[in-house]
C-alpha atoms as a PDB file:
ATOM      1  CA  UNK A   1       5.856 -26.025  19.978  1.00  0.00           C
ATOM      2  CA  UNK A   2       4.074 -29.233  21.339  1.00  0.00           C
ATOM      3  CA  UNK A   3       4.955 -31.339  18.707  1.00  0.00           C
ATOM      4  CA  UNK A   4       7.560 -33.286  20.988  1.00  0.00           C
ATOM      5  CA  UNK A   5       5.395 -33.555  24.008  1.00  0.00           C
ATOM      6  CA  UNK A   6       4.258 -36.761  24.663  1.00  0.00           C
ATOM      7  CA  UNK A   7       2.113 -36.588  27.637  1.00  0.00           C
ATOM      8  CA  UNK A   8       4.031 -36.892  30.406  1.00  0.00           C
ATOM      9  CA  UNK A   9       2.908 -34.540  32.382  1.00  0.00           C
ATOM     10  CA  UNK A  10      -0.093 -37.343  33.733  1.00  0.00           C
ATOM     11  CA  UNK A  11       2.763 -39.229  34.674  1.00  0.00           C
ATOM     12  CA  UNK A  12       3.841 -37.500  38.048  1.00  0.00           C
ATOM     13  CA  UNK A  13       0.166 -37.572  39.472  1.00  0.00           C
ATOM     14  CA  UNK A  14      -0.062 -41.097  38.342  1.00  0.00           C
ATOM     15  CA  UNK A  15       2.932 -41.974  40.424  1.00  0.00           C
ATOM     16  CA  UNK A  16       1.643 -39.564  43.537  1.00  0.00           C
ATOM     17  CA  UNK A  17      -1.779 -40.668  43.152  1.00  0.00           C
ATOM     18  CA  UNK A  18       0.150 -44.914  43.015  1.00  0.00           C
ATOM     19  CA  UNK A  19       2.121 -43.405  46.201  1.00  0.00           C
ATOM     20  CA  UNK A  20      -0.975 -42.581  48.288  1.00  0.00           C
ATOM     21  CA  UNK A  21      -2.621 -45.718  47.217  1.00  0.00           C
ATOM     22  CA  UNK A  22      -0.045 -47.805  48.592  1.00  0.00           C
ATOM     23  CA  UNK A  23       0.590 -45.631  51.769  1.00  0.00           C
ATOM     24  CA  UNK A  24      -3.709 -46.136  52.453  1.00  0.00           C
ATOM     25  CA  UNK A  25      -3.030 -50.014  51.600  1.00  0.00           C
ATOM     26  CA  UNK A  26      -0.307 -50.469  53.580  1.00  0.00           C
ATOM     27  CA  UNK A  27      -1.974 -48.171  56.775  1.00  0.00           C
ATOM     28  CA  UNK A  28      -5.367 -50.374  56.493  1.00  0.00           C
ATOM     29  CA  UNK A  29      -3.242 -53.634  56.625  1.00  0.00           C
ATOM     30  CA  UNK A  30      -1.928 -52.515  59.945  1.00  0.00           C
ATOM     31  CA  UNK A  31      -5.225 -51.796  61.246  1.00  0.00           C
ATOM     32  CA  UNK A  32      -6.898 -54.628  60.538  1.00  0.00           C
ATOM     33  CA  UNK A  33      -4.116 -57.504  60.913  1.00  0.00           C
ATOM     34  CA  UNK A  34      -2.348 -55.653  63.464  1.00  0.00           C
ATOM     35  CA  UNK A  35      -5.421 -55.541  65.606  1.00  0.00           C
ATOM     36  CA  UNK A  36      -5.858 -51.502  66.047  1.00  0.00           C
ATOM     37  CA  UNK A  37      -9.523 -51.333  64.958  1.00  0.00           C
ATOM     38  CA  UNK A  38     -10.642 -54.862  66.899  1.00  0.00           C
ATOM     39  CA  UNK A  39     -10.868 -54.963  70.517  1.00  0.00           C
ATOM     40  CA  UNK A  40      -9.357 -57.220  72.301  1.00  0.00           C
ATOM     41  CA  UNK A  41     -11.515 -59.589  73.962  1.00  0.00           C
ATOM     42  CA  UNK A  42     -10.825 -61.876  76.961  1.00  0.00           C
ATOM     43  CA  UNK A  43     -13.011 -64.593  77.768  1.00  0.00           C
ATOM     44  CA  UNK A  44     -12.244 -66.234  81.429  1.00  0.00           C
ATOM     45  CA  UNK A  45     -14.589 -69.369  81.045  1.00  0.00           C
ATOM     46  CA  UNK A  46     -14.018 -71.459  84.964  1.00  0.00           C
ATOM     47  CA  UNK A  47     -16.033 -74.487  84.691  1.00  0.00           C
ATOM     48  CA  UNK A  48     -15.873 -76.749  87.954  1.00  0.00           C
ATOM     49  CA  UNK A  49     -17.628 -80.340  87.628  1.00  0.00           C
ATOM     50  CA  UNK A  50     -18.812 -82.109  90.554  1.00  0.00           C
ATOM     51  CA  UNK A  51     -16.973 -84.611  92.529  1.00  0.00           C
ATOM     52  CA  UNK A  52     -18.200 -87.912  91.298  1.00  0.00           C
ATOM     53  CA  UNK A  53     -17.760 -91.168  93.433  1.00  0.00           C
ATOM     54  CA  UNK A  54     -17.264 -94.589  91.383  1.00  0.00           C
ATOM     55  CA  UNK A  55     -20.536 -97.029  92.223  1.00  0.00           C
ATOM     56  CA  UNK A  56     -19.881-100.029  94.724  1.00  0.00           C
ATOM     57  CA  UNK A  57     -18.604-103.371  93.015  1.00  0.00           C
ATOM     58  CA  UNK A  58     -20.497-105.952  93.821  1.00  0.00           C
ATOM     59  CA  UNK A  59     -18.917-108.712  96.667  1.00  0.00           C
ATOM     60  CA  UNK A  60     -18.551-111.843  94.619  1.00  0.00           C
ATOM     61  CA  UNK A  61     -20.630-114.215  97.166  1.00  0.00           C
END
């Protein structure tokens, strides 16, 4: 009676088990490129430099 089966009853949980790997792939991609497990960060950085006057040029005399 199995003389004609050739094993090809692995090959539907292959393809579910190849399903769920690419569904997890695909989900962890959008977490990490899309930003969802990173927080997003906003540095405000206000840097004010003194008023500096140019020195005196000397009066050719």
């Amino acid at each position: 009676m199995a003389d004609g089966n050739s094993g090809g009853g692995n090959s539907g949980l292959a393809f579910v088990v190849g399903g769920l790997l690419v569904l997890v792939v695909v989900i962890g991609a959008f977490l990490i490129f899309g930003g969802g497990l990173t927080q997003k960060k906003q540095v405000d950085v206000n840097i004010k430099a003194p008023d500096i006057q140019a020195p005196k040029l000397p009066s050719g005399g």
